[in-house]
Protein backbone atom coordinates (compact mmCIF):
# COMPACT_ATOMS: atom_id res chain seq x y z
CA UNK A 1 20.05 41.35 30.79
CA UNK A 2 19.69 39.17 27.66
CA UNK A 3 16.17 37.61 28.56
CA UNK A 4 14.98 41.37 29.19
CA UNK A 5 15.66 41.76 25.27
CA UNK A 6 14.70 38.63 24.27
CA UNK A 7 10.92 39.09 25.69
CA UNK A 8 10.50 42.94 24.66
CA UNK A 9 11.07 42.31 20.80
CA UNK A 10 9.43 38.83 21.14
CA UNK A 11 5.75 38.24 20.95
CA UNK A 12 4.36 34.72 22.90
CA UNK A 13 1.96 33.69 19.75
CA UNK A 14 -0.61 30.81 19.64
CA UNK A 15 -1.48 29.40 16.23
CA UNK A 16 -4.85 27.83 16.10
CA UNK A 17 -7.05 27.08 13.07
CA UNK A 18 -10.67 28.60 12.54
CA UNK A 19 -12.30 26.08 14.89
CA UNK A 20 -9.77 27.41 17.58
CA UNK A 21 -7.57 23.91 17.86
CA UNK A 22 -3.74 25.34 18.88
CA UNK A 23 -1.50 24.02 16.36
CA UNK A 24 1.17 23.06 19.12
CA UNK A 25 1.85 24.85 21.86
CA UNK A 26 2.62 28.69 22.41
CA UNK A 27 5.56 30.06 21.13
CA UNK A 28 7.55 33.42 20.87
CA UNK A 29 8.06 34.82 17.57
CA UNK A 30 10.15 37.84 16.63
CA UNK A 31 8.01 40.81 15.77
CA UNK A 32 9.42 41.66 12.36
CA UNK A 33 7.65 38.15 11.60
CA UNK A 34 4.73 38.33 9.21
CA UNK A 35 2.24 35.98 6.89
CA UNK A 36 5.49 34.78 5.20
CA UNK A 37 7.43 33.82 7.78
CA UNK A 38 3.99 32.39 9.99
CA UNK A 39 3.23 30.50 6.74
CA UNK A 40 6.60 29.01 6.95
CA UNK A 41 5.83 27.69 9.99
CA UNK A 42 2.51 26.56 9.46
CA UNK A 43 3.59 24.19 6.43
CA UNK A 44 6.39 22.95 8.67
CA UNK A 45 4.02 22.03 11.72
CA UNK A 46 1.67 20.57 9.20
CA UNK A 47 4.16 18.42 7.72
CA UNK A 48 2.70 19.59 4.48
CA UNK A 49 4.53 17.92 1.35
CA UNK A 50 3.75 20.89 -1.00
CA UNK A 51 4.14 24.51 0.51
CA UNK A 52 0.64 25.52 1.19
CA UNK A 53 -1.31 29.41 0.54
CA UNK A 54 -2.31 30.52 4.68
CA UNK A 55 -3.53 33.68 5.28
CA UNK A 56 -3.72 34.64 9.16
CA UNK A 57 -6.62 36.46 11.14
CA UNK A 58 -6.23 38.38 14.77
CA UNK A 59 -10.09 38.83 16.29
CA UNK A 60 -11.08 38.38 12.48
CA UNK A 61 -8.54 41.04 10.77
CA UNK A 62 -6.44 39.80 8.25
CA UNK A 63 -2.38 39.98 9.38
CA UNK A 64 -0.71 41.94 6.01
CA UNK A 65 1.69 43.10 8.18
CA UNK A 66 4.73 42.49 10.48
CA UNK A 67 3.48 41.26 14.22
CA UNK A 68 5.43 44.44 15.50
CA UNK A 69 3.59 46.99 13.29
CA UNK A 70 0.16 45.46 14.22
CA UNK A 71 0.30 46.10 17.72
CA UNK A 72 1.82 48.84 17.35
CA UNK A 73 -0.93 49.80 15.38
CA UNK A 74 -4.31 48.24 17.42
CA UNK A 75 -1.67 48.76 20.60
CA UNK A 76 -2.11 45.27 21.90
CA UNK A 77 -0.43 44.56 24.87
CA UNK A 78 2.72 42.42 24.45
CA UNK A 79 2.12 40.47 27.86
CA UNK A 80 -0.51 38.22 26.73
CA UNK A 81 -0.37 35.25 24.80
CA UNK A 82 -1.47 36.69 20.98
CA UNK A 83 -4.19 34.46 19.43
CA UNK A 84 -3.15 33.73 15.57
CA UNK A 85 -5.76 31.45 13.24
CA UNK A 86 -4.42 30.32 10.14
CA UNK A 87 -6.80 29.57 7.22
CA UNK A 88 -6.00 27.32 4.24
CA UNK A 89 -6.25 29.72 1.01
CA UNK A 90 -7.65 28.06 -2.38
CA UNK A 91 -4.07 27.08 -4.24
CA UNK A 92 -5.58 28.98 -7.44
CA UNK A 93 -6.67 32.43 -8.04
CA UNK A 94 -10.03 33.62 -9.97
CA UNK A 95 -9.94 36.61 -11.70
CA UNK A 96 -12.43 39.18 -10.80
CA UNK A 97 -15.01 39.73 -13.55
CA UNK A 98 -15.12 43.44 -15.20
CA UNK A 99 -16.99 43.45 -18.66
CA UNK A 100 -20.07 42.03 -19.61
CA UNK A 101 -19.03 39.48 -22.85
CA UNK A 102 -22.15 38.64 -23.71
CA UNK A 103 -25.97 39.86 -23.77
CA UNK A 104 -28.01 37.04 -24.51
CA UNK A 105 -31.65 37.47 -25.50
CA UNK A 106 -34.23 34.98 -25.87
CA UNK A 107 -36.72 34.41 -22.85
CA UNK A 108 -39.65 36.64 -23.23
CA UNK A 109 -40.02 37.14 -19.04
CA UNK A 110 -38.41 37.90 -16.48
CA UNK A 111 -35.32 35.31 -15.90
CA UNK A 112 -35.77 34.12 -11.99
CA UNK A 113 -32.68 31.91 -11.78
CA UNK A 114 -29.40 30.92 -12.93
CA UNK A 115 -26.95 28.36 -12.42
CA UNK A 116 -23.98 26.99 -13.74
CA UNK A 117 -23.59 23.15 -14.00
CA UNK A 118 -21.06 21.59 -11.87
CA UNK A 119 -18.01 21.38 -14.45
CA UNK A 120 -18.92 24.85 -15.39
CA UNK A 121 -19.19 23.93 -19.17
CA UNK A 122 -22.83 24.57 -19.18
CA UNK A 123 -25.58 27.56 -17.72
CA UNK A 124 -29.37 26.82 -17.34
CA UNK A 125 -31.92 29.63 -16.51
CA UNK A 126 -35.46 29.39 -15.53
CA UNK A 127 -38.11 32.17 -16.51
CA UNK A 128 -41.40 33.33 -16.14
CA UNK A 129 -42.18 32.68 -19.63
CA UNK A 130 -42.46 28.75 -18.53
CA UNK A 131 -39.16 27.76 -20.09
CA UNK A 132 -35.94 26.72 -18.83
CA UNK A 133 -32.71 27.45 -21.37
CA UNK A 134 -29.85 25.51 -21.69
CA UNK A 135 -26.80 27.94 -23.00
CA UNK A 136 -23.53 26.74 -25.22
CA UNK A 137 -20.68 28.68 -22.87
CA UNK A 138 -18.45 28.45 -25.88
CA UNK A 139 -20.38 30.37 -28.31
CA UNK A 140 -22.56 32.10 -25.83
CA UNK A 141 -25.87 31.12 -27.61
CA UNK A 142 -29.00 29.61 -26.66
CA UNK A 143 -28.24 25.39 -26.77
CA UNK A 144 -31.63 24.54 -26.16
CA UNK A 145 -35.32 25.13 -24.81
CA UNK A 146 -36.80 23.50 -22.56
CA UNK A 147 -40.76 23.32 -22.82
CA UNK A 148 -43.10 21.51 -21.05
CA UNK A 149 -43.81 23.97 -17.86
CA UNK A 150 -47.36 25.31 -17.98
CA UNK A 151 -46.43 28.13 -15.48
CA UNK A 152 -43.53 30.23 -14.26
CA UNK A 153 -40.43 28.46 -13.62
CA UNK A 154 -39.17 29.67 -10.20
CA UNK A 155 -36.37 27.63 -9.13
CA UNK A 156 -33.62 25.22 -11.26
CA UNK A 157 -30.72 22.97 -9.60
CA UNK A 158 -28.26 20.44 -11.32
CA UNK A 159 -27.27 17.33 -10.32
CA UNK A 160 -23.55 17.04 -8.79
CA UNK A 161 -22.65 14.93 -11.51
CA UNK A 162 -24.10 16.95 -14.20
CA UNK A 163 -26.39 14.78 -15.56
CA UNK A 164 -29.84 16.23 -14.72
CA UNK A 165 -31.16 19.36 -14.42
CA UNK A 166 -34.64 19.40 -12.62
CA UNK A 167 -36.62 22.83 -12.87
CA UNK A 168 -39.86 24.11 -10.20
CA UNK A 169 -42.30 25.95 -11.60
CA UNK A 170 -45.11 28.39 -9.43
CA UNK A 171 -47.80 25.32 -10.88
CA UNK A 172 -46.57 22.63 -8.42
CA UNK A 173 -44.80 20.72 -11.35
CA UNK A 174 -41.32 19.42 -11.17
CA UNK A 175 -39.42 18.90 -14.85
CA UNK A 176 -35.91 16.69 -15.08
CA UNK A 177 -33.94 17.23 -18.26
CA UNK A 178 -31.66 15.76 -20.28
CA UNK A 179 -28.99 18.22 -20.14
CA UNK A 180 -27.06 16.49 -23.14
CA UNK A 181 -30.55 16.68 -25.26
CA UNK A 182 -32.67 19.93 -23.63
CA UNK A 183 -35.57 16.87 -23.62
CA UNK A 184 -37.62 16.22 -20.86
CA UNK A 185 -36.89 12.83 -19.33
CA UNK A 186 -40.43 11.84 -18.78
CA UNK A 187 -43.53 13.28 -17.31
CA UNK A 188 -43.76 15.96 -14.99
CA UNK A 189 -43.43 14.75 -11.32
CA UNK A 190 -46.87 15.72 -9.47
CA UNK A 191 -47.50 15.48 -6.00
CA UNK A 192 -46.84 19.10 -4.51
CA UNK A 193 -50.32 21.70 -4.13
CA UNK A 194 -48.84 24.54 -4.75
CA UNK A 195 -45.53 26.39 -5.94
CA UNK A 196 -42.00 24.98 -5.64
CA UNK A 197 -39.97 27.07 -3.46
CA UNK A 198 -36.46 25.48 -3.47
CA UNK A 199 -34.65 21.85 -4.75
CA UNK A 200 -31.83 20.27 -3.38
CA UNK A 201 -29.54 17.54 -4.63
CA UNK A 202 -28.71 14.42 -2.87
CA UNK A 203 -24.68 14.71 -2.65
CA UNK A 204 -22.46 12.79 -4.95
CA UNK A 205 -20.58 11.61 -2.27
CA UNK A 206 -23.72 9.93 -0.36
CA UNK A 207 -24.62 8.09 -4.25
CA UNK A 208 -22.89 8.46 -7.52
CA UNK A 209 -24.66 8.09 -9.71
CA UNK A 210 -27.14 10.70 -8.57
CA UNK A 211 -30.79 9.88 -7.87
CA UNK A 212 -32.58 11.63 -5.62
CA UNK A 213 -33.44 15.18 -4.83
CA UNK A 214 -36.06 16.87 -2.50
CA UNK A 215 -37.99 19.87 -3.26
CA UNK A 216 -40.29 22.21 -0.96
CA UNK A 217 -43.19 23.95 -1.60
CA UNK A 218 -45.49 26.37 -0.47
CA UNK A 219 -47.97 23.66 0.15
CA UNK A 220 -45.68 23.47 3.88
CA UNK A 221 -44.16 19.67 2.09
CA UNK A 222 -40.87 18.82 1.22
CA UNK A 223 -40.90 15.26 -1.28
CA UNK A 224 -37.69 13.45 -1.72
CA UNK A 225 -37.93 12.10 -5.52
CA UNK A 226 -36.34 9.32 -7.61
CA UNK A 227 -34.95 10.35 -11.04
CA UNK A 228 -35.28 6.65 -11.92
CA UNK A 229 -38.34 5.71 -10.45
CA UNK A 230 -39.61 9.24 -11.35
CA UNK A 231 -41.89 9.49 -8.37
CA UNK A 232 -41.73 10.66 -4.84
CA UNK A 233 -40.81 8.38 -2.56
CA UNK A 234 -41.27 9.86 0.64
CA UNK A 235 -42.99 13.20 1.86
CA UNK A 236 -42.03 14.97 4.67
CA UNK A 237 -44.87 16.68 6.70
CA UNK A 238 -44.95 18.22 9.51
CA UNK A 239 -44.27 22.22 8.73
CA UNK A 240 -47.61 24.14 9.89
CA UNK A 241 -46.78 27.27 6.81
CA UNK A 242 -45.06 27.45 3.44
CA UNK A 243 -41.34 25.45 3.33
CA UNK A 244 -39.10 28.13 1.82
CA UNK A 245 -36.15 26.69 1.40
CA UNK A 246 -34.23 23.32 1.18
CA UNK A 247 -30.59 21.98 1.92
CA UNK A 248 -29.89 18.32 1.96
CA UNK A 249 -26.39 17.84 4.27
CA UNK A 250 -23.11 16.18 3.46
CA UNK A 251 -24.01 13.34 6.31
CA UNK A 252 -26.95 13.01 4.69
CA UNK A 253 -29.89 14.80 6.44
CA UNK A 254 -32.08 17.06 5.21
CA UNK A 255 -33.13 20.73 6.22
CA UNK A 256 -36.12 22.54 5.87
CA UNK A 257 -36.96 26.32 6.27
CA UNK A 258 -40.45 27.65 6.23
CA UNK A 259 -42.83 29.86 7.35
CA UNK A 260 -43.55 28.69 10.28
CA UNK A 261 -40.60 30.43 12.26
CA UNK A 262 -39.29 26.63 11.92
CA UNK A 263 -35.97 24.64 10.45
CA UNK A 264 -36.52 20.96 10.35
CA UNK A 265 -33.96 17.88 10.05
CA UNK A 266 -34.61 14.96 8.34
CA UNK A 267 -32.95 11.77 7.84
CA UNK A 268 -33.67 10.17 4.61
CA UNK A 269 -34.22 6.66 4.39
CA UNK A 270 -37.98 6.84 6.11
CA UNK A 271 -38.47 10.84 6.24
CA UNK A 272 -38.60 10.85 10.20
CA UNK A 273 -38.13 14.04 11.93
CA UNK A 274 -34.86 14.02 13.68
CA UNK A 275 -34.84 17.56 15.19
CA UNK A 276 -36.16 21.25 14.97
CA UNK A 277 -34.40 24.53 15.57
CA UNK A 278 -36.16 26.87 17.09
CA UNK A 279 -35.23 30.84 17.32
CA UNK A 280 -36.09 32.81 14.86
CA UNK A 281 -39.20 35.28 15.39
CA UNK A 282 -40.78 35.45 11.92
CA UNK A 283 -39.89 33.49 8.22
CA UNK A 284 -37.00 31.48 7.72
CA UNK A 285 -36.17 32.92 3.89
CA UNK A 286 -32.64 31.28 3.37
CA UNK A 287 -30.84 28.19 4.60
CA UNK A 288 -26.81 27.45 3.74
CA UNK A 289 -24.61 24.83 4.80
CA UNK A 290 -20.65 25.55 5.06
CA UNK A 291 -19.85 22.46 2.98
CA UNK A 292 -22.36 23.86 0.40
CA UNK A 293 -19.96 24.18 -2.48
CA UNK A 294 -18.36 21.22 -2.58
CA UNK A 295 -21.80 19.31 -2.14
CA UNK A 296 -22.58 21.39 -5.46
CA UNK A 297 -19.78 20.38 -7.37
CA UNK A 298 -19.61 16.50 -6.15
CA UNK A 299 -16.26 15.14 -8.30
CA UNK A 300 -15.28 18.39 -9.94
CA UNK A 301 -12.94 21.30 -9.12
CA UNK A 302 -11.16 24.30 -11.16
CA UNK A 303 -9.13 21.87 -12.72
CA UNK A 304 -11.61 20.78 -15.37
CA UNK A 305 -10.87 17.06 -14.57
CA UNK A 306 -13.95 14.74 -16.14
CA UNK A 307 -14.72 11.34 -15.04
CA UNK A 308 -14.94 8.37 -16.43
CA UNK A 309 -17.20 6.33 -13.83
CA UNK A 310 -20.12 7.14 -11.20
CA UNK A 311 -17.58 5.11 -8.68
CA UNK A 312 -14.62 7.32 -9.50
CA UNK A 313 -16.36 9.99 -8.93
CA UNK A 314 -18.14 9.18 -5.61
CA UNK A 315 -14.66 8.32 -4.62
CA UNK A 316 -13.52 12.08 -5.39
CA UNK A 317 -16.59 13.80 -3.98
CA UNK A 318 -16.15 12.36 -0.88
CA UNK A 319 -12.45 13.22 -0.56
CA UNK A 320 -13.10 16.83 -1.59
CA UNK A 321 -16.05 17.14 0.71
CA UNK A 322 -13.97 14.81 3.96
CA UNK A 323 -10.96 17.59 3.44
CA UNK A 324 -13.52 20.30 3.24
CA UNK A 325 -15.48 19.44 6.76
CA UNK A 326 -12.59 18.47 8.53
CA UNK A 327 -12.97 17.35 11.48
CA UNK A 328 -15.63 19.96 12.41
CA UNK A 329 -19.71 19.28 11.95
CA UNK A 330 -21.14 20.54 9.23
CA UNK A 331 -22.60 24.51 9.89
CA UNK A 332 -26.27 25.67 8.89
CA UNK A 333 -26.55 29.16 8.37
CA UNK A 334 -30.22 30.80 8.07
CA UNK A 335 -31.80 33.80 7.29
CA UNK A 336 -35.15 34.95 8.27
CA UNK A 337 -37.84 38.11 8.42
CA UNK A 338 -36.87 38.81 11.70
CA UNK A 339 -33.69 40.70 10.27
CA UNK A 340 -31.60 38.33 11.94
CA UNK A 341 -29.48 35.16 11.23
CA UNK A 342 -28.60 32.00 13.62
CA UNK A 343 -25.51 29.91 13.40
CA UNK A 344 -25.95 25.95 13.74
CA UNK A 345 -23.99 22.71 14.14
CA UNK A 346 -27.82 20.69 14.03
CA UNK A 347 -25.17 17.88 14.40
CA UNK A 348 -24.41 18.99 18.04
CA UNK A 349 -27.09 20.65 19.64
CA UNK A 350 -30.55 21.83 18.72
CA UNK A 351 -29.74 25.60 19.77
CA UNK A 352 -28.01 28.29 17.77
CA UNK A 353 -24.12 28.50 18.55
CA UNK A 354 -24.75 32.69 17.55
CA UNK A 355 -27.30 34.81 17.00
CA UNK A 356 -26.28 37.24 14.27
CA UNK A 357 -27.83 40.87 14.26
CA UNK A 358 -27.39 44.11 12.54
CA UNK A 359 -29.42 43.88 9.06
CA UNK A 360 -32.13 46.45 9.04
CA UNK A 361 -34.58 44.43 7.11
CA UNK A 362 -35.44 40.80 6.11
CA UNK A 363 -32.50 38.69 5.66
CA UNK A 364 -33.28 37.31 1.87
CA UNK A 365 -30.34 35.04 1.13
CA UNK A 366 -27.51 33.75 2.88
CA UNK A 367 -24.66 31.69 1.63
CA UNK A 368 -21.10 30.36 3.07
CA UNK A 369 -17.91 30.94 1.21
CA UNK A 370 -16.68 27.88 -0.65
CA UNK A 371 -13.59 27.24 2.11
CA UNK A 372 -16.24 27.76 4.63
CA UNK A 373 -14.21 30.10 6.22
CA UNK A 374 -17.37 33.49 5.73
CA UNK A 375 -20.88 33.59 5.50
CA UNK A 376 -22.58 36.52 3.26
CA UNK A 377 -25.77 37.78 4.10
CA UNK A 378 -28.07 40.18 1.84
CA UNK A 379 -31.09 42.06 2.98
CA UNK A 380 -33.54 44.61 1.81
CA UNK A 381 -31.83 47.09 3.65
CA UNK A 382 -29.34 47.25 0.85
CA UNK A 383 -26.39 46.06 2.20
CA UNK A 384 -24.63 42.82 2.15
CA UNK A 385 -22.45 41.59 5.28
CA UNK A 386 -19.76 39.22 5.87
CA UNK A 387 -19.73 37.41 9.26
CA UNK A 388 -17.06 34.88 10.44
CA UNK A 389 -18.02 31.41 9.07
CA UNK A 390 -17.00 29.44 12.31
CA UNK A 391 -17.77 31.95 15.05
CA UNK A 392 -20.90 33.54 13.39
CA UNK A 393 -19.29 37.08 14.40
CA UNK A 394 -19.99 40.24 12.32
CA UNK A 395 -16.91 41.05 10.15
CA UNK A 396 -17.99 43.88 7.81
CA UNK A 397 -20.96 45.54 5.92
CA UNK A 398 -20.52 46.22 2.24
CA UNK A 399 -22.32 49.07 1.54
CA UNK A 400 -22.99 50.45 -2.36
CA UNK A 401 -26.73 49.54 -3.55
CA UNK A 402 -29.02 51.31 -3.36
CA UNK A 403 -32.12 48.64 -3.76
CA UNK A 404 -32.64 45.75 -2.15
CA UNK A 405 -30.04 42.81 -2.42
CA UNK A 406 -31.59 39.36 -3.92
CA UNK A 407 -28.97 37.40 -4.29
CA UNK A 408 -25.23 36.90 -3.56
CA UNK A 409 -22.73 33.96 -4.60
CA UNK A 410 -18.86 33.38 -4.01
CA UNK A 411 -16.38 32.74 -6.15
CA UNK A 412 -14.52 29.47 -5.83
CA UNK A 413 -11.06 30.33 -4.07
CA UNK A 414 -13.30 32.45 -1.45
CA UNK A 415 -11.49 35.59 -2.27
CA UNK A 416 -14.49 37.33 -3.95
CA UNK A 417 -18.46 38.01 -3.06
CA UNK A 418 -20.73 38.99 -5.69
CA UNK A 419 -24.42 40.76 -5.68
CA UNK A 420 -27.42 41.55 -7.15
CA UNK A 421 -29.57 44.16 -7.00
CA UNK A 422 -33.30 45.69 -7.44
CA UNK A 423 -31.00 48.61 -8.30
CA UNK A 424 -29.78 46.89 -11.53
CA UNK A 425 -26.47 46.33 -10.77
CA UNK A 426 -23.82 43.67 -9.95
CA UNK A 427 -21.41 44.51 -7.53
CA UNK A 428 -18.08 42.22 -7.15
CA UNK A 429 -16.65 42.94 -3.07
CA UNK A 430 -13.50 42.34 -2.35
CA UNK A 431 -13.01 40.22 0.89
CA UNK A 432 -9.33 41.31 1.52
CA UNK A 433 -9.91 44.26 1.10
CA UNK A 434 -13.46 44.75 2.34
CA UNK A 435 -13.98 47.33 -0.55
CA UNK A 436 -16.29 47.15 -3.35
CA UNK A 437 -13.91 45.78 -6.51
CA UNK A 438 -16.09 46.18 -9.05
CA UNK A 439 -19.41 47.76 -10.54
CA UNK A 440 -21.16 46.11 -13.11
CA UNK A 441 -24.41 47.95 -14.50
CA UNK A 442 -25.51 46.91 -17.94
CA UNK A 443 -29.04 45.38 -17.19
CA UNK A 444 -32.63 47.66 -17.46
CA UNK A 445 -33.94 46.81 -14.60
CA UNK A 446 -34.08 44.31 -11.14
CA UNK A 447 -31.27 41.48 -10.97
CA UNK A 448 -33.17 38.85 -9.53
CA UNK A 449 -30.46 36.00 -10.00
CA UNK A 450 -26.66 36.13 -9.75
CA UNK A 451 -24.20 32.50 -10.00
CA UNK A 452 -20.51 32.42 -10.47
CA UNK A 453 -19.24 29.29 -12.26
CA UNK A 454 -18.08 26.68 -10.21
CA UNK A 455 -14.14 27.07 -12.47
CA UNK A 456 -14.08 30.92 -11.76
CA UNK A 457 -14.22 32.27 -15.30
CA UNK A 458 -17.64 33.61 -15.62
CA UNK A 459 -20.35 35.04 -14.03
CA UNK A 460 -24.67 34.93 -15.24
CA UNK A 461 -26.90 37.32 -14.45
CA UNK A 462 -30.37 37.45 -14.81
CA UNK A 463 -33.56 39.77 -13.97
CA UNK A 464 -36.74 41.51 -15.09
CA UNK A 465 -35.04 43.17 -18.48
CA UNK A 466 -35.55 39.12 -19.62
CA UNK A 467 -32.33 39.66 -20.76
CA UNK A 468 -29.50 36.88 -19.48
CA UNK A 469 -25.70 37.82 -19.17
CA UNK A 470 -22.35 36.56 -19.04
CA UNK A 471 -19.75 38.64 -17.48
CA UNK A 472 -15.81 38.00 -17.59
CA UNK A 473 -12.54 38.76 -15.67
């Protein structure tokens, strides 16, 4: 009679992390077990030194409960084996923002991007009044302007080491500054026709210090560029329409979006053509890779830790971004007109692992959580979704706008989405939860850029009130 008990209040479980590798083999667990005691076991099977954060998904629902209540609840059958995945959760915790600290004024156009340098310390934003503005986070003033653009300036990225900042304007022209002196180092870099539609950084962990970045253009180009040679060094051709956006990978290719229906791959010592993924029916609008934060912040992390040499931190980056990827291939996520997304591993195959459906309108801007673990999608149907970052499957819509959705960014322990809107507002969703966690109006009129520092403790927003802000937890 005693097995009879011991299988009716046992459940057979199977631990297996988000790529679906079982962590040893099956094994019965009591059903008053929950996250604590499955994260006891986790760190034990793992060998881990330090006791790790886990949290653990069933068909993509987050386990807050004891096994017994769940199936109770979603009445799973007790016969089968019970599929658990365990995901790494970031060690620290980032407060969600909830007041705006700081209204700075200054451009005299609409602000059209904004992004926090890698460490955090410092916030650029480009505008259509031809400038680009480097901020002091400390006293929340204006540190310097940047002139020299003749035309809008539509798109801004820093290196992963922090030492440039290189600005796109609607002209063709491409600007690096001097981040430490707001000066232009050198002449503008001419080459591309018409307006700049995305830049990329080559990752840390590929060169320390950094060199090269590529940019793409309406002109259907992408051109990989030199800091230190300040010129283009190779041009990659071969898009029939307008290259919309730009992602260079953590092994080192390159991606292209465009027009065209298109995503190219590139590898980067000659500019050939590698591959070309073909799906989507209409505009590819947004590209992500799930590595894309760590290629972003190269060396640095929450901590605040600063570097001494270009060879220390090359040696970082590529530890943070090797523990990142795993031993998975890197994932492209993109978004197009077509209302749809596809999943990729361009390492693998040249077809989509998932098609990913359910937006309403164009898919404007996609982008993977830091741990890699969700993708976020916004459209101009007003909502934003969450999908399963490994799987590509549909996990929840966030519903609360009521304008179109521009953009959308993370914050860094993956625990938080954040939006902007043509309505105005900011919205901060809650990925536990699935609920909206916060509302932030405060700006006139259409939020055209949203970034969340890369250490968690602030949030910019910028739009067509010209005005830029700085919200805090």
């Amino acid at each position: 009679m005693e097995v009879e008990t011991e299988t009716t209040n046992n459940v057979m479980c199977l631990l297996t992390d988000p790529e679906g590798t079982p962590l040893g083999a099956p094994m019965y667990l009591p059903q008053n077990a929950g996250p604590q005691q499955l994260q006891q076991i986790v760190n034990k099977l793992l060998s881990n030194e330090e006791k790790l954060p886990y949290a653990f998904y069933i068909t993509d629902q987050e386990l807050l409960v004891p096994l017994g209540t769940y199936l109770e609840k979603h009445k799973v059958s007790v016969e089968k084996v019970l599929s658990i995945v365990y995901q790494a959760q970031a060690v620290f915790r980032i407060r969600p923002v909830n007041r705006c600290s700081a209204t700075i004024a200054g451009h005299t156009e609409a602000v059209l991007s904004v992004a926090f340098s890698p460490d955090g310390r410092q916030l650029a934003s480009g505008s259509g009044d031809t400038t680009v503005r480097i901020w002091d986070l400390n006293t929340q003033t204006p540190m310097f302007t940047c002139t020299g653009h003749k035309n809008w300036v539509l798109c801004i990225a820093w290196s992963p080491d922090g030492k440039h900042l290189v600005s796109g304007s609607k002209a063709g022209e491409i600007l690096c500054w001097d981040p430490q002196t707001g000066k232009p180092s050198g002449n503008p870099l001419t080459g591309h026709k018409k307006w700049i539609t995305g830049i990329s950084w080559e990752p840390a962990h590929l060169n320390a210090p950094c060199r090269r970045f590529v940019s793409s253009s309406k002109d259907g180009d992408a051109r990989i560029w030199d800091v230190t040679l300040r010129k283009s060094v190779i041009c990659l051709s071969g898009h029939t329409l307008a290259v919309t956006c730009v992602k260079w990978g953590g092994d080192g290719v390159i991606y292209t979006g465009s027009q065209d229906c298109t995503i190219k791959v590139w590898e980067t010592t000659q500019g050939k053509l590698i591959r070309e993924l073909k799906g989507h029916g209409h505009w590819v609008n947004s590209l992500a890779l799930s590595t894309e934060y760590v290629l972003r912040t190269g060396a640095f992390d929450h901590t605040g830790k600063q570097y001494s040499s270009p060879e220390e931190m090359k040696k970082v980056a590529l530890e943070r971004y090797d523990k990142m990827k795993g031993n998975a291939p890197e994932r492209l996520v993109s978004g197009s007109d077509d209302f749809t997304m596809f999943l990729w591993e361009p390492a693998v195959s040249k077809h989509p692992k998932t098609r990913m459906t359910g937006h309403q309108q164009l898919v404007n801007h996609v982008y993977f959580s830091p741990d890699g673990q969700w993708i976020a999608s916004a459209s101009f149907d007003k909502s934003v979704k969450l999908w399963n970052g490994a799987t590509g499957k549909f996990v929840a819509a966030f519903r609360g706008h009521v304008g179109p959705v521009y953009q959308i960014s993370w914050s860094a322990d993956s625990r938080l989405l954040l939006s902007g809107s043509k309505d105005s507002t900011l919205k901060v969703w809650d990925i536990r939860t699935q609920k909206l966690k916060q509302d932030l109006p405060g700006h006139a009129d259409e939020v055209f850029a949203v970034d969340w520092s890369p250490d968690g403790e602030k949030v910019a927003s910028g739009g067509k009130d010209k005005v830029l802000k700085l919200w805090m937890g």
